[in-house]
C-alpha atoms as a PDB file:
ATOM      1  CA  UNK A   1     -11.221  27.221   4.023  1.00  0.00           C
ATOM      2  CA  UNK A   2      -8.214  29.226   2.212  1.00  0.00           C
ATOM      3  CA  UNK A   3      -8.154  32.022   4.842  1.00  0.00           C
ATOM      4  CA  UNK A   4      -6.325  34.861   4.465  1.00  0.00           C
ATOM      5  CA  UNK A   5      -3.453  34.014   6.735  1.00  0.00           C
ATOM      6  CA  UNK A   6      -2.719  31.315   4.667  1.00  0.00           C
ATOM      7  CA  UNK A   7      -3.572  33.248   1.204  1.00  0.00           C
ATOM      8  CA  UNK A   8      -0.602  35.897   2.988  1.00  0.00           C
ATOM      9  CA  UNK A   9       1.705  32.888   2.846  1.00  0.00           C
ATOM     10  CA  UNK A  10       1.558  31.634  -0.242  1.00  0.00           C
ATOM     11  CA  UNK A  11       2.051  34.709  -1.796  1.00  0.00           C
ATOM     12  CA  UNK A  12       4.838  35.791   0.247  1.00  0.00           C
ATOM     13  CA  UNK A  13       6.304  32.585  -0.612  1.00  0.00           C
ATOM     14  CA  UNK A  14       5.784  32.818  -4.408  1.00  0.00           C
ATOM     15  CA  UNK A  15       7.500  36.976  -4.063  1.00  0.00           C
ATOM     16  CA  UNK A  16      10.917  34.652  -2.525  1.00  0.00           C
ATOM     17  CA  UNK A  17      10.851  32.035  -5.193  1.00  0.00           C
ATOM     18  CA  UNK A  18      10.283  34.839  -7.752  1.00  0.00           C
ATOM     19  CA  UNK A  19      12.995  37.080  -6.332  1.00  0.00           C
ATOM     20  CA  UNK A  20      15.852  34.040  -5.038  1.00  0.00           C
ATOM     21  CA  UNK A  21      15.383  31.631  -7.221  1.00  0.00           C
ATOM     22  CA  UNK A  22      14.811  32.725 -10.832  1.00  0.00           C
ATOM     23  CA  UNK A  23      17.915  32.833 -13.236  1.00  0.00           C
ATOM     24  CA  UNK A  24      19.143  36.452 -14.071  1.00  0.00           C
ATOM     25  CA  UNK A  25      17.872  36.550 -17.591  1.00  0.00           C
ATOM     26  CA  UNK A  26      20.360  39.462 -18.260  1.00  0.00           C
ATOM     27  CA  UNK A  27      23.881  38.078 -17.519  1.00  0.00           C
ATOM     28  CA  UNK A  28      23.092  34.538 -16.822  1.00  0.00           C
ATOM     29  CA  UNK A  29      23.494  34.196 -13.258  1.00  0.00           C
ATOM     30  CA  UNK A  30      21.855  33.370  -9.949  1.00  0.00           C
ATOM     31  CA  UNK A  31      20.370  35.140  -7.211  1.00  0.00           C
ATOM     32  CA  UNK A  32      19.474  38.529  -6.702  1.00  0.00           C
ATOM     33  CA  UNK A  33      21.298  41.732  -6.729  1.00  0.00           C
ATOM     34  CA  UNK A  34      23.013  42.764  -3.802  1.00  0.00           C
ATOM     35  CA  UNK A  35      22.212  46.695  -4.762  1.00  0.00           C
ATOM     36  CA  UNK A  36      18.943  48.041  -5.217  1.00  0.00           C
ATOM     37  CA  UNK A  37      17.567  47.224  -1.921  1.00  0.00           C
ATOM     38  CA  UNK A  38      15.100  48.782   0.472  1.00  0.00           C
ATOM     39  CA  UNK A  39      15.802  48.070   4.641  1.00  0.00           C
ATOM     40  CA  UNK A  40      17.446  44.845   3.634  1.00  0.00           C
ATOM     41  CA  UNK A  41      14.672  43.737   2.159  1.00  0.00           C
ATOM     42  CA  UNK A  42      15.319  43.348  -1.873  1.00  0.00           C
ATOM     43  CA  UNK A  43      13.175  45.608  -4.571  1.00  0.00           C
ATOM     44  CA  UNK A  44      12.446  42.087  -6.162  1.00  0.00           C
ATOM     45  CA  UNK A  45      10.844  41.069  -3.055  1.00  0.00           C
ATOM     46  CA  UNK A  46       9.343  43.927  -2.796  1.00  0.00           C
ATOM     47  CA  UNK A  47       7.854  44.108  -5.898  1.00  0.00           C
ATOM     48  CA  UNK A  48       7.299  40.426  -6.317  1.00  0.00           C
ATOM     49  CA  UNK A  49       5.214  40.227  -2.966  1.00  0.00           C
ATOM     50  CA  UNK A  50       3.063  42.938  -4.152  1.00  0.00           C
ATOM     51  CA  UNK A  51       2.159  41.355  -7.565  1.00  0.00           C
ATOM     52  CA  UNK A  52       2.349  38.079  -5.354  1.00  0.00           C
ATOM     53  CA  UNK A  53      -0.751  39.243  -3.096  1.00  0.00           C
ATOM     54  CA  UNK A  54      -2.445  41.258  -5.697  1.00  0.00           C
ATOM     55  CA  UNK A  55      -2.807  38.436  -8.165  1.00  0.00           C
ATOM     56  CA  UNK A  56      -3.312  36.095  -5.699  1.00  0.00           C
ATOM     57  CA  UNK A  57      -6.386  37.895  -4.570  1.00  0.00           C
ATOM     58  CA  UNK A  58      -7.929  38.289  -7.981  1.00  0.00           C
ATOM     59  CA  UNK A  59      -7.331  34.514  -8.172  1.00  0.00           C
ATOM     60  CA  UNK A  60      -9.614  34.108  -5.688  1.00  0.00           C
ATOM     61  CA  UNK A  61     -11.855  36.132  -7.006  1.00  0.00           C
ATOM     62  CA  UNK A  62     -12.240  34.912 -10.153  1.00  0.00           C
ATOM     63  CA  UNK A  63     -12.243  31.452  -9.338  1.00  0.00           C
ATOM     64  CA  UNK A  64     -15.182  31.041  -7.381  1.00  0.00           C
ATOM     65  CA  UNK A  65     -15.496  27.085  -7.338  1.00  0.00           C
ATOM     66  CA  UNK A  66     -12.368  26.495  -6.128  1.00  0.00           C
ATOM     67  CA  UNK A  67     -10.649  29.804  -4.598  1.00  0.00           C
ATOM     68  CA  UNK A  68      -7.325  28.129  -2.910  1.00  0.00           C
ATOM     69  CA  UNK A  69      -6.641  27.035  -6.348  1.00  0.00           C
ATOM     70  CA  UNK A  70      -7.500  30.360  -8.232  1.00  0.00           C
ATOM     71  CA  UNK A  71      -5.412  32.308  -5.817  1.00  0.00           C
ATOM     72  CA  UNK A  72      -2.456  30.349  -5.984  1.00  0.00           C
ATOM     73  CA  UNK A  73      -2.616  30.118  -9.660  1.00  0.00           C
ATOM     74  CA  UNK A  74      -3.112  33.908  -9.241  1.00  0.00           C
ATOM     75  CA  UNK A  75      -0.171  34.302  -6.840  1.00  0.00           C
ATOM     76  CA  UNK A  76       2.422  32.489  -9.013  1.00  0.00           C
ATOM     77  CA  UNK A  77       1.427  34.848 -12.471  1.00  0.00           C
ATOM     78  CA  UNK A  78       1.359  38.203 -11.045  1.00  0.00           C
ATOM     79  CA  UNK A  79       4.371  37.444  -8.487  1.00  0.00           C
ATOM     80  CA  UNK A  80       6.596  36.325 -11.179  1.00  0.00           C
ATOM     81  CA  UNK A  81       5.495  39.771 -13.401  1.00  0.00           C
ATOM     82  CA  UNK A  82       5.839  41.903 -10.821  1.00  0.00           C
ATOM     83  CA  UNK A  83       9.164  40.961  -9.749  1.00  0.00           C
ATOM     84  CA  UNK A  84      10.050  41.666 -13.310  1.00  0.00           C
ATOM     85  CA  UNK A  85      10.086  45.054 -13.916  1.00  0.00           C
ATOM     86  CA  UNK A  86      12.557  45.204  -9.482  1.00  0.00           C
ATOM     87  CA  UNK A  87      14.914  42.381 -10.909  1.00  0.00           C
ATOM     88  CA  UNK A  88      15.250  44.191 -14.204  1.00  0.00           C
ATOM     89  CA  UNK A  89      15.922  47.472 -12.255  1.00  0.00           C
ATOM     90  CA  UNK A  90      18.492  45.438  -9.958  1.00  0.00           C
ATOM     91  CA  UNK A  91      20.533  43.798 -12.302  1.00  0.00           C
ATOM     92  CA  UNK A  92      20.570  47.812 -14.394  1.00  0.00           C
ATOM     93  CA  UNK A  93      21.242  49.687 -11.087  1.00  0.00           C
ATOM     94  CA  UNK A  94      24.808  46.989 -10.258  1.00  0.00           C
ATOM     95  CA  UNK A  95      25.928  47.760 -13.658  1.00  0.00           C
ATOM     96  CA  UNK A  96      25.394  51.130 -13.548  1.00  0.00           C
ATOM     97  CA  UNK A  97      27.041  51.600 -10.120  1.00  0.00           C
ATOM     98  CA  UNK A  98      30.262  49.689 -11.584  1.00  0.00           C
ATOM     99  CA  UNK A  99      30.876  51.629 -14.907  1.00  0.00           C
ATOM    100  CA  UNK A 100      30.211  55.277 -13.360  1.00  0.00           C
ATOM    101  CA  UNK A 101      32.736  53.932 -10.310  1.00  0.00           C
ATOM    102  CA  UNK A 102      35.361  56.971 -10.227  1.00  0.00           C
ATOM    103  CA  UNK A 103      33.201  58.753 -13.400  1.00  0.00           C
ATOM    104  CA  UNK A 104      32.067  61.642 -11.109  1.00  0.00           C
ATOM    105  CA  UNK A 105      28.405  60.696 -12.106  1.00  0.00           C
ATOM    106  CA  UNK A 106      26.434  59.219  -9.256  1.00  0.00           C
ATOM    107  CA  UNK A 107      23.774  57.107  -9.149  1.00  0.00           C
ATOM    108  CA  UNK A 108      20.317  57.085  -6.795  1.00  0.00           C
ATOM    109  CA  UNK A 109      17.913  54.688  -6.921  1.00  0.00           C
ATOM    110  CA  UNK A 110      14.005  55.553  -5.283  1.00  0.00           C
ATOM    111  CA  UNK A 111      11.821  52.760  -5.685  1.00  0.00           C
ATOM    112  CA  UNK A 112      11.630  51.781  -9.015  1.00  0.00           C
ATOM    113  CA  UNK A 113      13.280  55.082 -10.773  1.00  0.00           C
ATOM    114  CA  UNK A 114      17.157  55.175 -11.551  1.00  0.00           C
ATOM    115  CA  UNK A 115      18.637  58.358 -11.693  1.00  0.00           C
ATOM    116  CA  UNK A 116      22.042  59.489 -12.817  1.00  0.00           C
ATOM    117  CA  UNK A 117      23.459  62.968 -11.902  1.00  0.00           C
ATOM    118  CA  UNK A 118      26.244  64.499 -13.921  1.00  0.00           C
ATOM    119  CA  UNK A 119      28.043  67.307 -12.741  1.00  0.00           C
ATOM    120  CA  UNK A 120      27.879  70.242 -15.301  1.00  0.00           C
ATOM    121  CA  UNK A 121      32.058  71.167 -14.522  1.00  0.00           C
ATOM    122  CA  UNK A 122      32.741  68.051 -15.388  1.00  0.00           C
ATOM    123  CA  UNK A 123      30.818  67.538 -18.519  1.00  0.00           C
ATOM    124  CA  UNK A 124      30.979  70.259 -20.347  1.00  0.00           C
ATOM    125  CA  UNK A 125      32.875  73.544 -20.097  1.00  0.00           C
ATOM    126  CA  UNK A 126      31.965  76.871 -18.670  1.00  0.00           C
ATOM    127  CA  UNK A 127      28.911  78.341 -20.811  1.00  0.00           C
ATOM    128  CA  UNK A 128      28.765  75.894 -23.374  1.00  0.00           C
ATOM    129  CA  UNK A 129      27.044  73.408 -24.080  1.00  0.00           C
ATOM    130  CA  UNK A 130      29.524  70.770 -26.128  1.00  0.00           C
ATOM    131  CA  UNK A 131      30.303  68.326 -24.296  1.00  0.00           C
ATOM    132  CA  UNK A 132      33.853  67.982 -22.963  1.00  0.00           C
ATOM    133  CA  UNK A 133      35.823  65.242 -24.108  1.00  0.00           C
ATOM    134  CA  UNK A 134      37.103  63.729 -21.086  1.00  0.00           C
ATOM    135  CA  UNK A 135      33.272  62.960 -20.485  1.00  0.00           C
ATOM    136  CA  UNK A 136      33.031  60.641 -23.508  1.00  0.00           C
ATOM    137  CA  UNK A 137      34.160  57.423 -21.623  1.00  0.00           C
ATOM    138  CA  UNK A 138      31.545  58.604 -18.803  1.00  0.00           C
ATOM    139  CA  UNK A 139      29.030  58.765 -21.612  1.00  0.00           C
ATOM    140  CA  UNK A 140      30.289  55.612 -23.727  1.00  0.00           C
ATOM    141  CA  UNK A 141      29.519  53.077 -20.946  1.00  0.00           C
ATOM    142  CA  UNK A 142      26.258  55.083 -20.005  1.00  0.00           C
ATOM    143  CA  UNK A 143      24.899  54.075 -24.075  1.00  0.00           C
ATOM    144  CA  UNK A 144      26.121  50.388 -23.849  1.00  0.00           C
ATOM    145  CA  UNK A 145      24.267  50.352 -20.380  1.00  0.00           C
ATOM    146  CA  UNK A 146      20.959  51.826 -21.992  1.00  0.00           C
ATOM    147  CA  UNK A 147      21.348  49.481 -25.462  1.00  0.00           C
ATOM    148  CA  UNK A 148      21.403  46.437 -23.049  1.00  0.00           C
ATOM    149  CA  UNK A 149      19.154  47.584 -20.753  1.00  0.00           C
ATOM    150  CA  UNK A 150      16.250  48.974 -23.713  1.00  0.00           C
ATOM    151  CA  UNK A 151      12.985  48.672 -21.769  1.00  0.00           C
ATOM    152  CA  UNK A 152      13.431  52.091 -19.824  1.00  0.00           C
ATOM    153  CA  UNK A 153      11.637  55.655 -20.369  1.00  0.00           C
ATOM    154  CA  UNK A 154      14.848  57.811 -20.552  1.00  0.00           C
ATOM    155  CA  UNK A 155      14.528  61.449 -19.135  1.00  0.00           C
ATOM    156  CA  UNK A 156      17.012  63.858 -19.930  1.00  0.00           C
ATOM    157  CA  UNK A 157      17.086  67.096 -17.765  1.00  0.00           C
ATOM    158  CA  UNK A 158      19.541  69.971 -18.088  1.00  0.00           C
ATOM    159  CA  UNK A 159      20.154  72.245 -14.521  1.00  0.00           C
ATOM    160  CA  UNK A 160      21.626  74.890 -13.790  1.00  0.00           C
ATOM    161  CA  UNK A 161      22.331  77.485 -11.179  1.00  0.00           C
ATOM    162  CA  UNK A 162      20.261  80.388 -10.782  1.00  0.00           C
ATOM    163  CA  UNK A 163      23.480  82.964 -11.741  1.00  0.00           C
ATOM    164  CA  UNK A 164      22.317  85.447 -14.651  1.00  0.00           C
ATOM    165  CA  UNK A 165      18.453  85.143 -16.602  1.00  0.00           C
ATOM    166  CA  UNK A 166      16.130  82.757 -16.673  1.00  0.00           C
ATOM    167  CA  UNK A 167      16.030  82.624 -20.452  1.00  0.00           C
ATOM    168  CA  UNK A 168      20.209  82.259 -20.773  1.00  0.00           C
ATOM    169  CA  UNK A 169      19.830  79.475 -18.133  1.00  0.00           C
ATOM    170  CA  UNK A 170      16.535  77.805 -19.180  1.00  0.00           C
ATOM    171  CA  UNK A 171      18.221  77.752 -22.880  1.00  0.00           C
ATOM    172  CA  UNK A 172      21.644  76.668 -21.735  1.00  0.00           C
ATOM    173  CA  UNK A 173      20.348  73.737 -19.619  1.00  0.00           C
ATOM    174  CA  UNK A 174      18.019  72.667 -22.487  1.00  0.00           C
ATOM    175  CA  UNK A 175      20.858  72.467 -24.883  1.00  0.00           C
ATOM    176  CA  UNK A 176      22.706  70.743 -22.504  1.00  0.00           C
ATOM    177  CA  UNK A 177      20.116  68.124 -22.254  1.00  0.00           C
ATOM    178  CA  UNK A 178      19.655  67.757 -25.873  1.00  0.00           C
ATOM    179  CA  UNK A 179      23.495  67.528 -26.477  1.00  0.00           C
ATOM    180  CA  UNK A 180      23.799  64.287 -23.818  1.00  0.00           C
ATOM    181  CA  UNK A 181      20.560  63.066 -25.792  1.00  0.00           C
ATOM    182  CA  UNK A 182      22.354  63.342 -29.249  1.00  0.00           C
ATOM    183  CA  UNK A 183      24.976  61.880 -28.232  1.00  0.00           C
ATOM    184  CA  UNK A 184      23.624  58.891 -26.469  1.00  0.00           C
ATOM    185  CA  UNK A 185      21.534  58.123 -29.695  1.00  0.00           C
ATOM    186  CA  UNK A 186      24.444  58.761 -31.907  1.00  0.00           C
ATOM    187  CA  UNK A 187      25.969  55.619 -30.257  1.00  0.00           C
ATOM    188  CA  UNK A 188      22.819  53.612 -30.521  1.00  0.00           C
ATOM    189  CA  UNK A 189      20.542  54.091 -27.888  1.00  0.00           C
ATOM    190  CA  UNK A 190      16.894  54.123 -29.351  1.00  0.00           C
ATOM    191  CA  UNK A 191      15.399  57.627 -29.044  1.00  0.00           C
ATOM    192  CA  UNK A 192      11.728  55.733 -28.782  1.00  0.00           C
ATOM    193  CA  UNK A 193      11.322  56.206 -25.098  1.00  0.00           C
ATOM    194  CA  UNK A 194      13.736  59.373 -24.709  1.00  0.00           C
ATOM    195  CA  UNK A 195      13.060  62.934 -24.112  1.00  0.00           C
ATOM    196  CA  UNK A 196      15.346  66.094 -23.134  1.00  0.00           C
ATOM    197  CA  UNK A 197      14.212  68.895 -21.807  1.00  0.00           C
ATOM    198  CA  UNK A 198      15.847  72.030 -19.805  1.00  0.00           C
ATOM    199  CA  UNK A 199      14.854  72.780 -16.677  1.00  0.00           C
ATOM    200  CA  UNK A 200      17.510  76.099 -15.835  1.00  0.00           C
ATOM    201  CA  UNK A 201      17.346  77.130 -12.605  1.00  0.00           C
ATOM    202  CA  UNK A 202      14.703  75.189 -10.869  1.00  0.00           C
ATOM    203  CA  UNK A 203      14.796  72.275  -8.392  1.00  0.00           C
ATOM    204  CA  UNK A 204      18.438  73.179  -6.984  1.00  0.00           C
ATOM    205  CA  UNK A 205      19.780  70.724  -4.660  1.00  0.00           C
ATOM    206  CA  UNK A 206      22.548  73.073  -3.157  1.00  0.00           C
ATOM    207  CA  UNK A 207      22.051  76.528  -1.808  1.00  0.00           C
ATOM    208  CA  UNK A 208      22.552  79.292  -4.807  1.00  0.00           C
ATOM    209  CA  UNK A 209      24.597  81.434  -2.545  1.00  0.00           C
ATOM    210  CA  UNK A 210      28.063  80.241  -2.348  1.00  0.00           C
ATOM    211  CA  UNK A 211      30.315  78.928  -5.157  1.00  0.00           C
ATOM    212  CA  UNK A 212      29.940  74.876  -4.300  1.00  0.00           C
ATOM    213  CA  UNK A 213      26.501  75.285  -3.835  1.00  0.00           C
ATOM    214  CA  UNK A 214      26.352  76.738  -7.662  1.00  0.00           C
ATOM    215  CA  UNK A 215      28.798  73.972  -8.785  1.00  0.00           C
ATOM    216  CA  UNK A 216      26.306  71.198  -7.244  1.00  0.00           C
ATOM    217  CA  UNK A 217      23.231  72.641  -9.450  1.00  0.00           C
ATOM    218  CA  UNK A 218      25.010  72.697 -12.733  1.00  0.00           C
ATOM    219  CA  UNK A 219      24.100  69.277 -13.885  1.00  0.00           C
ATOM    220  CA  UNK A 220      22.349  67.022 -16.864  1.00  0.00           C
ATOM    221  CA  UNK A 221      19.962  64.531 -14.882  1.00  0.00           C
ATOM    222  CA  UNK A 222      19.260  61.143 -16.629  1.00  0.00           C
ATOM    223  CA  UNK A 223      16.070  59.795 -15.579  1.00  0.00           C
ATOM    224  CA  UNK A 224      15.211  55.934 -15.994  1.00  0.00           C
ATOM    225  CA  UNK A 225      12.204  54.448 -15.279  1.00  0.00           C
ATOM    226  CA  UNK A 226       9.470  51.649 -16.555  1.00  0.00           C
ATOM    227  CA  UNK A 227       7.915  51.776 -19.319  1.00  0.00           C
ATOM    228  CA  UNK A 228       3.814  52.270 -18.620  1.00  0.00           C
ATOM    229  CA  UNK A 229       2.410  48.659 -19.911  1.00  0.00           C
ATOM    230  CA  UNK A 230       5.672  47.081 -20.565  1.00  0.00           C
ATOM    231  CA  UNK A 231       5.846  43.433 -19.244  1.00  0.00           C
ATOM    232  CA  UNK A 232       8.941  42.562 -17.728  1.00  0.00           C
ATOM    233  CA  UNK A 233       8.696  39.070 -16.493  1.00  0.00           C
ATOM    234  CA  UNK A 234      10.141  37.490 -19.682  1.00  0.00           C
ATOM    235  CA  UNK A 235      14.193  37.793 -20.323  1.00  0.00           C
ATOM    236  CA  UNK A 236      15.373  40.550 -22.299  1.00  0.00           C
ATOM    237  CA  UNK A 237      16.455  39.174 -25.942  1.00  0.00           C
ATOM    238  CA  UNK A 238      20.173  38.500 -26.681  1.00  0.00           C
ATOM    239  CA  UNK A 239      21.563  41.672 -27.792  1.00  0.00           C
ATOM    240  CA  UNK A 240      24.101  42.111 -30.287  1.00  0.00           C
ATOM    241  CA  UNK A 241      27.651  42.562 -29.791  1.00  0.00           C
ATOM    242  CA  UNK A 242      27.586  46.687 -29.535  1.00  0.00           C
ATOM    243  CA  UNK A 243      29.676  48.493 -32.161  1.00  0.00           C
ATOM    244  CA  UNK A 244      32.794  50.291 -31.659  1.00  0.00           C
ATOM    245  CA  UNK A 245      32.132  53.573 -29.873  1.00  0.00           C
ATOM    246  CA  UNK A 246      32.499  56.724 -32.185  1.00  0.00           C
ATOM    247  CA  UNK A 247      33.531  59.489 -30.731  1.00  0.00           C
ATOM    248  CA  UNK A 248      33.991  61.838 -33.301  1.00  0.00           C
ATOM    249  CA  UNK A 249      30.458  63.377 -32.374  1.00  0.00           C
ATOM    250  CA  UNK A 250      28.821  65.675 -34.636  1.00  0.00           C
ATOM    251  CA  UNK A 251      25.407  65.804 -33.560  1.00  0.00           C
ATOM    252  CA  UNK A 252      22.530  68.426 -33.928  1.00  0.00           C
ATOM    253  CA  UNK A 253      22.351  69.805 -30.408  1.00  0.00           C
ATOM    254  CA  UNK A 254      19.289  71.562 -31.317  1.00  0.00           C
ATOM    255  CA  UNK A 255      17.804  68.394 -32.187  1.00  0.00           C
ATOM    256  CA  UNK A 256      14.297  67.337 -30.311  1.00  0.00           C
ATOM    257  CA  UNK A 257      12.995  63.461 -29.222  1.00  0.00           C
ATOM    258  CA  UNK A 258       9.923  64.016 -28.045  1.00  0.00           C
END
């Protein structure tokens, strides 16, 4: 009988393969990311086991005859798929982390979201909302990331600190927004799967009451995630060599991707 001790194994087995052994389809190499991991326990994995178990059960569902073999069959498909979408968020998180090294932006990952945080004094300059020019570099690398990396929702959210209305700030922040998402499509990046959108004074992650605190909730968030129904499981398509930046901007800051 295919029990489900031994139904447990297989598909933990099948999550490993999936997330140790499979070629990076997006620089070429081996192995898995050393970022991106959860408890020591790689998002891959992670991922990979769930799809691993989940498709290993409907397997053995649908193959009533036989179930061992349905649920290993089962296993192998919705292991490899699922580990898709964690390797894919790996192999974008390591980049990421190395070309906004010493940027100012950081970068969080939770589970299978990417975020990017951009400090507003560093991006643009007091009460505007053009974007400084020492942040183009910042910005540059950010666009290649996203143009080789296409199969994210991008999610563009302008803060800021709760200092005067909430109309100034829920207009400021949303022009903010819009002027990072301008800019990121004037240098290529698809505006399919991206939206901007102020958000002023709300979800502060520093105390409003002393200067630092303020400092800490001017920012432009940049939200990446999956995209719903997307399958990941198959390597990304050889991407052309990206054009030379321009950074003579002159974008519509007013203009909406919705």
């Amino acid at each position: 009988m295919f029990t489900s001790r031994r139904l447990l194994v297989v598909a933990t087995a099948v999550a490993l393969l999936s997330g140790c052994a499979s070629p990076n389809p997006y620089d070429g190499s081996q192995g898995q990311a050393n970022n991106g991991s959860e408890g020591g326990i790689s998002k891959t994995a992670k991922y990979g086991g769930l799809g691993a178990l989940a498709g290993a059960l409907a397997g053995a569902a649908i193959d009533h005859n036989n179930r061992g073999k349905g649920a290993l069959i089962g296993a192998a498909v919705a292991g490899i798929g699922g580990a898709g979408y964690g390797y894919y968020a790996d192999q974008q998180e390591k980049k990421l982390r190395a070309s906004m090294a010493n940027t100012g932006v950081e970068v969080q990952r939770q589970g299978d979201q990417i975020k990017l945080i951009m400090p507003g004094n560093i991006t643009f300059a007091t009460n505007s909302d053009a974007i400084s020019s020492s942040f183009y570099t910042p910005l540059n690398n950010l666009a290649n990331s996203l143009k080789q990396f296409n199969q994210n929702t991008i999610q563009i959210v302008g803060y800021t600190d709760s200092t005067g209305t909430r109309q100034l700030n829920m207009d400021l922040s949303q022009r903010r927004a819009q002027s990072v998402a301008n800019y990121l499509t004037s240098q290529g990046v698809s505006p399919t799967n991206l939206t901007a959108r102020g958000a002023g004074p709300d979800n502060p992650i520093a105390s409003n009451a002393d200067v630092n605190g303020r400092a800490q909730n001017r920012r432009v968030e940049v939200n990446l995630g999956p995209i719903p129904g997307q399958q990941y499981g198959q390597p990304a398509a050889q991407q052309q060599q990206a054009p030379q930046q321009n950074n003579q901007f002159q974008g519509n800051p007013y203009q909406q991707y919705q």
